[in-house]
C-alpha atoms as a PDB file:
ATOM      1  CA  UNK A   1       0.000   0.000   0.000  1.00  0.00           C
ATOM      2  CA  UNK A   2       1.214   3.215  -0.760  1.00  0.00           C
ATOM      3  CA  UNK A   3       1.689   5.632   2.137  1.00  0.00           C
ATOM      4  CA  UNK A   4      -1.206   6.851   3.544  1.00  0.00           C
ATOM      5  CA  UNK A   5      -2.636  11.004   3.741  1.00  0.00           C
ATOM      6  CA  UNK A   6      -5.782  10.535   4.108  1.00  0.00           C
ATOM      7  CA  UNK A   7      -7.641   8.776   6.780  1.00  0.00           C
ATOM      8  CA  UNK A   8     -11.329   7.799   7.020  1.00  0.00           C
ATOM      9  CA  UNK A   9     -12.462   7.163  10.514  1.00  0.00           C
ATOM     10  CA  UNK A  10     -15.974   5.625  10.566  1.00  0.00           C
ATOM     11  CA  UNK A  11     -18.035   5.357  13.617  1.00  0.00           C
ATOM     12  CA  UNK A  12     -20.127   2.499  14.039  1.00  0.00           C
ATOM     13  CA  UNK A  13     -23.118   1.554  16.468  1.00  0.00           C
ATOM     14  CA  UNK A  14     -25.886  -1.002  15.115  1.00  0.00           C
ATOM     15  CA  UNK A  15     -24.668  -0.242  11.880  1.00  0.00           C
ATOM     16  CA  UNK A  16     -24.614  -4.229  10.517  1.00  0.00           C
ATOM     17  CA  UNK A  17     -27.272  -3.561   7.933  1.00  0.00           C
ATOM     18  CA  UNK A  18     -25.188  -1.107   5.926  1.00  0.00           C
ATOM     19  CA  UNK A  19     -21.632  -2.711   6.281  1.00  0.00           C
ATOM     20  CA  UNK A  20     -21.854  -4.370   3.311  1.00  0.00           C
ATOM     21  CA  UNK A  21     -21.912  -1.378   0.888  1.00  0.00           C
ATOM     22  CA  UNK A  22     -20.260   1.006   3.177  1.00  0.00           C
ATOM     23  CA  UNK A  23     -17.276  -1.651   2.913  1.00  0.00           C
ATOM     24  CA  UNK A  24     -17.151  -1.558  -0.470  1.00  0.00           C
ATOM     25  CA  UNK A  25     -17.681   2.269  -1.467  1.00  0.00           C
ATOM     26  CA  UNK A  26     -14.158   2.567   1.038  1.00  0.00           C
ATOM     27  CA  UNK A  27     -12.663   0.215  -0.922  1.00  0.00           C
ATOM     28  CA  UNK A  28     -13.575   1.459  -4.094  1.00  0.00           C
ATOM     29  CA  UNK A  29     -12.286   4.623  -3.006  1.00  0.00           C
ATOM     30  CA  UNK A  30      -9.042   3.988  -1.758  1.00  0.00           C
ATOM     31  CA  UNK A  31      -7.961   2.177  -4.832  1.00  0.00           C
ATOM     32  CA  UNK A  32      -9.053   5.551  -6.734  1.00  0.00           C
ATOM     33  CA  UNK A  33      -7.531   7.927  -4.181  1.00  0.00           C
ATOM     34  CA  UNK A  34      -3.618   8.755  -5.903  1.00  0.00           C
ATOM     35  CA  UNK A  35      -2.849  10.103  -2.227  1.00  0.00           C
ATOM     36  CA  UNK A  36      -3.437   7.079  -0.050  1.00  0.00           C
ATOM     37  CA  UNK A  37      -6.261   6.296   2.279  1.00  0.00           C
ATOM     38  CA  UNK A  38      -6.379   4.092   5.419  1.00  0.00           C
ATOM     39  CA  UNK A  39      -9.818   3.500   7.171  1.00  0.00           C
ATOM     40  CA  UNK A  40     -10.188   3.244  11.228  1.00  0.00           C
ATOM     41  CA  UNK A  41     -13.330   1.541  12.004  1.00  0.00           C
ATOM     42  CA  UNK A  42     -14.435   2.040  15.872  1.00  0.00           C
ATOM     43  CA  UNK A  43     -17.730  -0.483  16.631  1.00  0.00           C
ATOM     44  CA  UNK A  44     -19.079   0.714  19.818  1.00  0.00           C
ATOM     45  CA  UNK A  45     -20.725  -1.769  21.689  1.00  0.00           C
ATOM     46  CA  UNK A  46     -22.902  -3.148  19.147  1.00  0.00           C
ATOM     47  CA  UNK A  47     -25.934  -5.779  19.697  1.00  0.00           C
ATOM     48  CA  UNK A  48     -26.357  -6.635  16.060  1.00  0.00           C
ATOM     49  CA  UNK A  49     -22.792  -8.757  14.885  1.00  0.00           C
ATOM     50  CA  UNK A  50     -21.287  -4.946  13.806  1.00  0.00           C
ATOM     51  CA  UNK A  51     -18.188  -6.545  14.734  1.00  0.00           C
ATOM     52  CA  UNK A  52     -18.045  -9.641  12.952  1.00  0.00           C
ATOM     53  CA  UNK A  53     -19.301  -8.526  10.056  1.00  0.00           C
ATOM     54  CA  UNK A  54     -16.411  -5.699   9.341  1.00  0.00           C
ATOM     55  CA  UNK A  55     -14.352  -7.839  10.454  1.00  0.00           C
ATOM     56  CA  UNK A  56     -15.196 -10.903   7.985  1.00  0.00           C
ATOM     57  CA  UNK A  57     -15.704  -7.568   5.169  1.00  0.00           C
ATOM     58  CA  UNK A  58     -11.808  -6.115   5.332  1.00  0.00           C
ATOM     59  CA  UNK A  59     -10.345  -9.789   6.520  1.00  0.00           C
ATOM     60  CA  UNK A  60      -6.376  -9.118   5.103  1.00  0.00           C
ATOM     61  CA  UNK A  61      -6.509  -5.454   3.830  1.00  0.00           C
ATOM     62  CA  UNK A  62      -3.817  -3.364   5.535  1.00  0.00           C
ATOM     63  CA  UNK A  63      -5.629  -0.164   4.862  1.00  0.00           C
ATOM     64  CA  UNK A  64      -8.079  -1.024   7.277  1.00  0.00           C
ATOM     65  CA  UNK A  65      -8.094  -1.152  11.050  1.00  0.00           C
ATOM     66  CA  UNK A  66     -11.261  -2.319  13.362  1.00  0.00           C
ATOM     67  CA  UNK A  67     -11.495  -1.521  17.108  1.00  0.00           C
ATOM     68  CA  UNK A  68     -14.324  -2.720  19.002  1.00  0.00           C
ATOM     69  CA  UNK A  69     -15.492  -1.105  22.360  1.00  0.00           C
ATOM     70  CA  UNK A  70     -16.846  -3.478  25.536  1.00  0.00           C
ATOM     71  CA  UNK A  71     -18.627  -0.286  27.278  1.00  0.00           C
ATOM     72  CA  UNK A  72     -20.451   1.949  25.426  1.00  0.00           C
ATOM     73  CA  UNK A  73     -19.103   5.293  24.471  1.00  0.00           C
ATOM     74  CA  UNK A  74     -20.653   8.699  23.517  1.00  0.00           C
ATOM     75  CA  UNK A  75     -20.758   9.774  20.112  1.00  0.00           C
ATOM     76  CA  UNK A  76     -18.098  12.352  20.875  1.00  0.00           C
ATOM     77  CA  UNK A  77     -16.136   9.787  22.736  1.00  0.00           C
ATOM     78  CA  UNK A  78     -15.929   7.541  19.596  1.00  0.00           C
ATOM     79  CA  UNK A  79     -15.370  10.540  17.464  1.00  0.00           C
ATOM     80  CA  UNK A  80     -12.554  11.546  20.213  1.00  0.00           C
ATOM     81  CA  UNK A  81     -10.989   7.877  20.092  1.00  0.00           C
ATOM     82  CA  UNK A  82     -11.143   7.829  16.138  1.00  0.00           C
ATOM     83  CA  UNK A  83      -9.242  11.198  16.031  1.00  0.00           C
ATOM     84  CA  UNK A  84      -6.393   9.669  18.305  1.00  0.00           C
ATOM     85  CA  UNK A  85      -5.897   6.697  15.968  1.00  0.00           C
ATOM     86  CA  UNK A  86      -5.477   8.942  12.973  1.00  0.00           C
ATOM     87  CA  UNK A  87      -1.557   9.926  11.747  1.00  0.00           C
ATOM     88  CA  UNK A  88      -2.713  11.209   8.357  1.00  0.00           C
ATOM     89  CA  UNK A  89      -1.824  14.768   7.027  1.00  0.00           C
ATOM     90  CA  UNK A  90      -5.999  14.599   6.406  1.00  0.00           C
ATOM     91  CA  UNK A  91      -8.852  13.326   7.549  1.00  0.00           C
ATOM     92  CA  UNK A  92     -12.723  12.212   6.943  1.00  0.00           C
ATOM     93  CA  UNK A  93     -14.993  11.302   8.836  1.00  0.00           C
ATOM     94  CA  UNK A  94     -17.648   8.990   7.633  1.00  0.00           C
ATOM     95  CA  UNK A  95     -20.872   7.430   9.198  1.00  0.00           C
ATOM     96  CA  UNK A  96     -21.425   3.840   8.807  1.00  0.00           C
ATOM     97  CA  UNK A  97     -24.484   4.794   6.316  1.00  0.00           C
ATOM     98  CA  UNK A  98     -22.799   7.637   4.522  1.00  0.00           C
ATOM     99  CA  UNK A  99     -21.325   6.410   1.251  1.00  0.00           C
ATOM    100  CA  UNK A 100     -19.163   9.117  -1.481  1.00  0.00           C
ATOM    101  CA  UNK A 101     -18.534   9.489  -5.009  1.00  0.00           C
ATOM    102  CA  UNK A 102     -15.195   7.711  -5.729  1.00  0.00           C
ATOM    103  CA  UNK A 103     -13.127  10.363  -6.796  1.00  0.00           C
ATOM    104  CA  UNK A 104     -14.430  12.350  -3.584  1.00  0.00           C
ATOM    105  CA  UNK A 105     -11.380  11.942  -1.498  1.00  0.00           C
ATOM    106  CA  UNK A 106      -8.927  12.902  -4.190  1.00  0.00           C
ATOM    107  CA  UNK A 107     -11.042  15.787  -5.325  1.00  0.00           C
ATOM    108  CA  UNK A 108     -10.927  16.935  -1.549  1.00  0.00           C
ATOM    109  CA  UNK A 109      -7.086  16.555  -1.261  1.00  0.00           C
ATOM    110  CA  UNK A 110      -6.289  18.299  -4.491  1.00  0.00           C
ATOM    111  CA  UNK A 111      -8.551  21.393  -3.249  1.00  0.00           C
ATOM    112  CA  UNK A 112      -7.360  21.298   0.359  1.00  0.00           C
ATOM    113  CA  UNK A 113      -3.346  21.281  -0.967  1.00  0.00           C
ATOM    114  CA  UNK A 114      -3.714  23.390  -3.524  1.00  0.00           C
ATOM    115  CA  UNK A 115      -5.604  26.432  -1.653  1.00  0.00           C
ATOM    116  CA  UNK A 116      -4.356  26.442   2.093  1.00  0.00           C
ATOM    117  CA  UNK A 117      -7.050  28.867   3.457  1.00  0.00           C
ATOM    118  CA  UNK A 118      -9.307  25.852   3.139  1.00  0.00           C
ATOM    119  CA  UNK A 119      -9.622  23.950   6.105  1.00  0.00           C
ATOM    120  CA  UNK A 120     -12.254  21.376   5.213  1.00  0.00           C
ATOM    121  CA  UNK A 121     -14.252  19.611   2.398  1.00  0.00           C
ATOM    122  CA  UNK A 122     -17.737  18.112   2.712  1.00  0.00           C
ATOM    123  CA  UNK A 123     -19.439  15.957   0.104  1.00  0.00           C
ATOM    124  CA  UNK A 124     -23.089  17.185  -0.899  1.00  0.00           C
ATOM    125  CA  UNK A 125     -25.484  15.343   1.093  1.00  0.00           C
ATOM    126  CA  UNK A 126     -28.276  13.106  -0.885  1.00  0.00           C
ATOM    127  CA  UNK A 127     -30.466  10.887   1.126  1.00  0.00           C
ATOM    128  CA  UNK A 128     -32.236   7.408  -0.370  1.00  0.00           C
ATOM    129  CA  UNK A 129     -35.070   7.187   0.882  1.00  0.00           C
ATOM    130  CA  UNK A 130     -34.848  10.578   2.396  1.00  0.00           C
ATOM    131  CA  UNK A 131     -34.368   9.386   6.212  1.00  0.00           C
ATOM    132  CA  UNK A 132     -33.667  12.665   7.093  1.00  0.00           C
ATOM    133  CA  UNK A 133     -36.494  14.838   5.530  1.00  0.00           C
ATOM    134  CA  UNK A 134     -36.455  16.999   2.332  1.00  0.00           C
ATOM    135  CA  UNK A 135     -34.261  19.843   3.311  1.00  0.00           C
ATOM    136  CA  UNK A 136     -30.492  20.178   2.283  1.00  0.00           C
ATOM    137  CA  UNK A 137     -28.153  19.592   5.462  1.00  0.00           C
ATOM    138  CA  UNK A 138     -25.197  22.120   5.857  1.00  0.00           C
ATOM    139  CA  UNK A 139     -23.330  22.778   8.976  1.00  0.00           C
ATOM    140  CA  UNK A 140     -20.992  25.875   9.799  1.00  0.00           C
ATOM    141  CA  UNK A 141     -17.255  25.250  11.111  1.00  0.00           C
ATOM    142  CA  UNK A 142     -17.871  28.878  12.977  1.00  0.00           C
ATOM    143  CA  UNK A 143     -18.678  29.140  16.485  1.00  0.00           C
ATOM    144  CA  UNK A 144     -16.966  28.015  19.414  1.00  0.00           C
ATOM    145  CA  UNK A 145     -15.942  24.352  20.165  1.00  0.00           C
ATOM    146  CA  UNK A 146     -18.746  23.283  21.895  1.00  0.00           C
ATOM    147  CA  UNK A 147     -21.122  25.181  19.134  1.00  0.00           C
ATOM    148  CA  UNK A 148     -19.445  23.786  16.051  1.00  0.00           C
ATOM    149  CA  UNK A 149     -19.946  19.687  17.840  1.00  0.00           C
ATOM    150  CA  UNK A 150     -23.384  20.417  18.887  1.00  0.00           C
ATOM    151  CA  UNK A 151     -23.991  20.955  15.144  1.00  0.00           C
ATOM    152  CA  UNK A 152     -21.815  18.306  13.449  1.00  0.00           C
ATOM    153  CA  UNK A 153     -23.597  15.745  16.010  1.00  0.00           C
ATOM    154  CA  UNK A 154     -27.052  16.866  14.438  1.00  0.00           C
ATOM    155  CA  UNK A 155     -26.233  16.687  11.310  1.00  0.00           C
END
């Protein structure tokens, strides 16, 4: 594997039923990423096989890493652990349902090198079925700390 800059840290709780394709869409984006991706994977306490299942889903790959948790964490406690695992230049998080375009994570690198007053990327949002209601999510990186997780945890 080539050296990694990018890592994608996915949280997962009960997340079993969309493993299978979340699996995959990583996969099919780390062999189109030119930079280098590596995925941490951080199943909190799950009561639906989570575990097994990404475990039996990335078997050899080196770009992948699972963690499982025995006692349950908070969102931002996962979110906190996933951060200390990462050694990237970048990051991304990604939710165990959330799936990207292939070329995202390139396309985000390029953008973020190439104009350093950029501090982030996010992918445009589409929802099928539309879980989460009609209107467009968007979240704002201003505000203080505890403003700018309140919002990210919403959304």
């Amino acid at each position: 594997m080539k050296s990694a800059n990018l890592t994608v840290l996915v949280p997962v709780k009960n997340g079993s039923r969309y493993l299978d394709r979340k699996i995959e869409n990583l996969k099919a984006c780390c062999l189109n990423c030119t930079q280098g991706v590596s995925v941490v994977i951080s199943v909190n306490l799950s009561s639906d096989n989570s575990y097994r299942k990404t475990l039996s889903l990335v078997k050899d790959d080196s770009r992948f890493r699972v963690f499982v948790h025995e006692n349950e964490l908070s969102m931002l406690e996962n979110f906190q652990f996933l951060l200390s695992k990462c050694e990237t230049e970048f990051i991304c998080f990604s939710a165990v349902d959330d799936f990207t375009n292939e070329f995202f994570f390139t396309e985000s690198i390029e953008l973020l090198q190439n104009h350093p007053e950029i501090v982030g990327a996010k992918a445009k949002a589409l929802f099928i079925p539309p879980i989460h209601g009609t209107a467009p999510i968007s979240f704002s990186i201003f505000g203080n700390e505890y403003q700018r997780y309140k919002t990210f945890i919403q959304f």
